[in-house]
Protein backbone atom coordinates (compact mmCIF):
# COMPACT_ATOMS: atom_id res chain seq x y z
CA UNK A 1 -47.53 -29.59 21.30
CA UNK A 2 -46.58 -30.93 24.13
CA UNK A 3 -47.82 -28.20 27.23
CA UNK A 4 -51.64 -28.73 24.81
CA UNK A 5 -51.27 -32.41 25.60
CA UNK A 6 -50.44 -32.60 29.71
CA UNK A 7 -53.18 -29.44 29.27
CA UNK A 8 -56.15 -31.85 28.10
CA UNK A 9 -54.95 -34.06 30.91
CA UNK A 10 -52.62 -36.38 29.29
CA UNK A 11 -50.88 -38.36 31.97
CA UNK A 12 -47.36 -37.72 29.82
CA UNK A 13 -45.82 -37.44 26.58
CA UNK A 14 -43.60 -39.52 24.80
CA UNK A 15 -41.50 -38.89 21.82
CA UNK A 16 -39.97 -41.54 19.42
CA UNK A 17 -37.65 -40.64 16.69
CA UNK A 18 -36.00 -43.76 14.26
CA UNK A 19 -32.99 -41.85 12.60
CA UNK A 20 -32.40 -38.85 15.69
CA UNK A 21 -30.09 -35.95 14.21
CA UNK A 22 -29.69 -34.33 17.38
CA UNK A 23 -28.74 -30.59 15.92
CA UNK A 24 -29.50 -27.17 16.13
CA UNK A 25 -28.14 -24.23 13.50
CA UNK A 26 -27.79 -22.02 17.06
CA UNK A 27 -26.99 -24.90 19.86
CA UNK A 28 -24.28 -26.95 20.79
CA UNK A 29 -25.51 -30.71 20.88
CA UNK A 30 -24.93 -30.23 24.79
CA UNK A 31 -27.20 -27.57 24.76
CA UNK A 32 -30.14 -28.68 22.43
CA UNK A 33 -29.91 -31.92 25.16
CA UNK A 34 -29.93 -29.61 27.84
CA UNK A 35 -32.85 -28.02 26.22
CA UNK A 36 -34.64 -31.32 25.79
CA UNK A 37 -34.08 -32.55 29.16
CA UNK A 38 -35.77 -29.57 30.72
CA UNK A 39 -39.17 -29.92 28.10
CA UNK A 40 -41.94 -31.39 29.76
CA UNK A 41 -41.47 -34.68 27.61
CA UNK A 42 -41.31 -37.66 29.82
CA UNK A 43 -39.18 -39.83 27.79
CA UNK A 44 -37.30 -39.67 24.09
CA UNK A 45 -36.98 -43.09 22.85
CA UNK A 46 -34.72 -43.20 19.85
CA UNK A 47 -32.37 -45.58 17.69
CA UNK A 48 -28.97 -45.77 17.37
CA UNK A 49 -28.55 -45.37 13.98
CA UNK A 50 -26.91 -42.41 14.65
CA UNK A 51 -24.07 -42.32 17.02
CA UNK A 52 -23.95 -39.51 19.52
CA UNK A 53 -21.10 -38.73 21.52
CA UNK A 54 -20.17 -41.22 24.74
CA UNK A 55 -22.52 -39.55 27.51
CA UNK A 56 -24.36 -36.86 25.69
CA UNK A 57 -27.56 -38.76 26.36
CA UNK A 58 -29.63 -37.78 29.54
CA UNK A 59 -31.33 -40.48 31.60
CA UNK A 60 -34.44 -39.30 30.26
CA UNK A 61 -33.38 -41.07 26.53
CA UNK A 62 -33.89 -44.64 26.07
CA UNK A 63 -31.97 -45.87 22.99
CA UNK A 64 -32.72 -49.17 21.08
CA UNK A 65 -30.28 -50.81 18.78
CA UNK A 66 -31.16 -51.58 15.13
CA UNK A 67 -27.71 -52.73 14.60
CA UNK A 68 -29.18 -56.37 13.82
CA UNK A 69 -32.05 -55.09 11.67
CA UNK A 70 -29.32 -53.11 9.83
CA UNK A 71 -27.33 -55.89 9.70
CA UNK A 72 -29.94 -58.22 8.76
CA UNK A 73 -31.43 -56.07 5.83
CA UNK A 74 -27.98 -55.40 4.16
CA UNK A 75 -26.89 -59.21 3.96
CA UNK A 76 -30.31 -60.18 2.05
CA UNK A 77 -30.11 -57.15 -0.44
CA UNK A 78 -26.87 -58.14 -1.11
CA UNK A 79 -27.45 -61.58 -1.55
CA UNK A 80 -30.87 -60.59 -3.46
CA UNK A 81 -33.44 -61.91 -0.84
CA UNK A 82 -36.70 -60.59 0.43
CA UNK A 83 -36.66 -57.53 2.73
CA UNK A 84 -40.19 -58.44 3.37
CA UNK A 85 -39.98 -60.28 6.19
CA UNK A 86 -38.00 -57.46 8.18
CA UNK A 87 -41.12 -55.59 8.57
């Protein structure tokens, strides 16, 4: 975990998550952000494949589009070409 990391001297901790459900059976999505914000993780970098409201996010999430991956990837399987080079 993360307090195990920054313990054996790690100089911070990252987290990276592609497809972020940001959810919690007993928080609000406010509150599991809240939550997150005040870990000891430096930075959560995620995608947008998931849309979260308008200014949920905290300064301490970077978010990088995969709209033109997405994009990409459907118009070749639906015209039947290689996903291959995607990767």
């Amino acid at each position: 975990d993360t307090k195990k990391l920054l313990d054996k001297e790690a100089d911070s901790v990252y987290m990276a998550a592609v497809h972020p459900i940001l959810a919690h059976k007993e928080l609000s999505e406010n509150k599991l952000i809240q939550k997150l914000e005040e870990s000891p993780i430096e930075r959560f970098i995620v995608t947008d494949s998931i849309p979260h409201k308008s200014g949920v996010l905290t300064a301490k999430f970077t978010v990088l589009s995969v709209a033109d991956l997405l994009a990409e990837a459907i118009k070749r399987a639906v015209l039947g070409e290689s996903l291959t080079e995607l990767h």
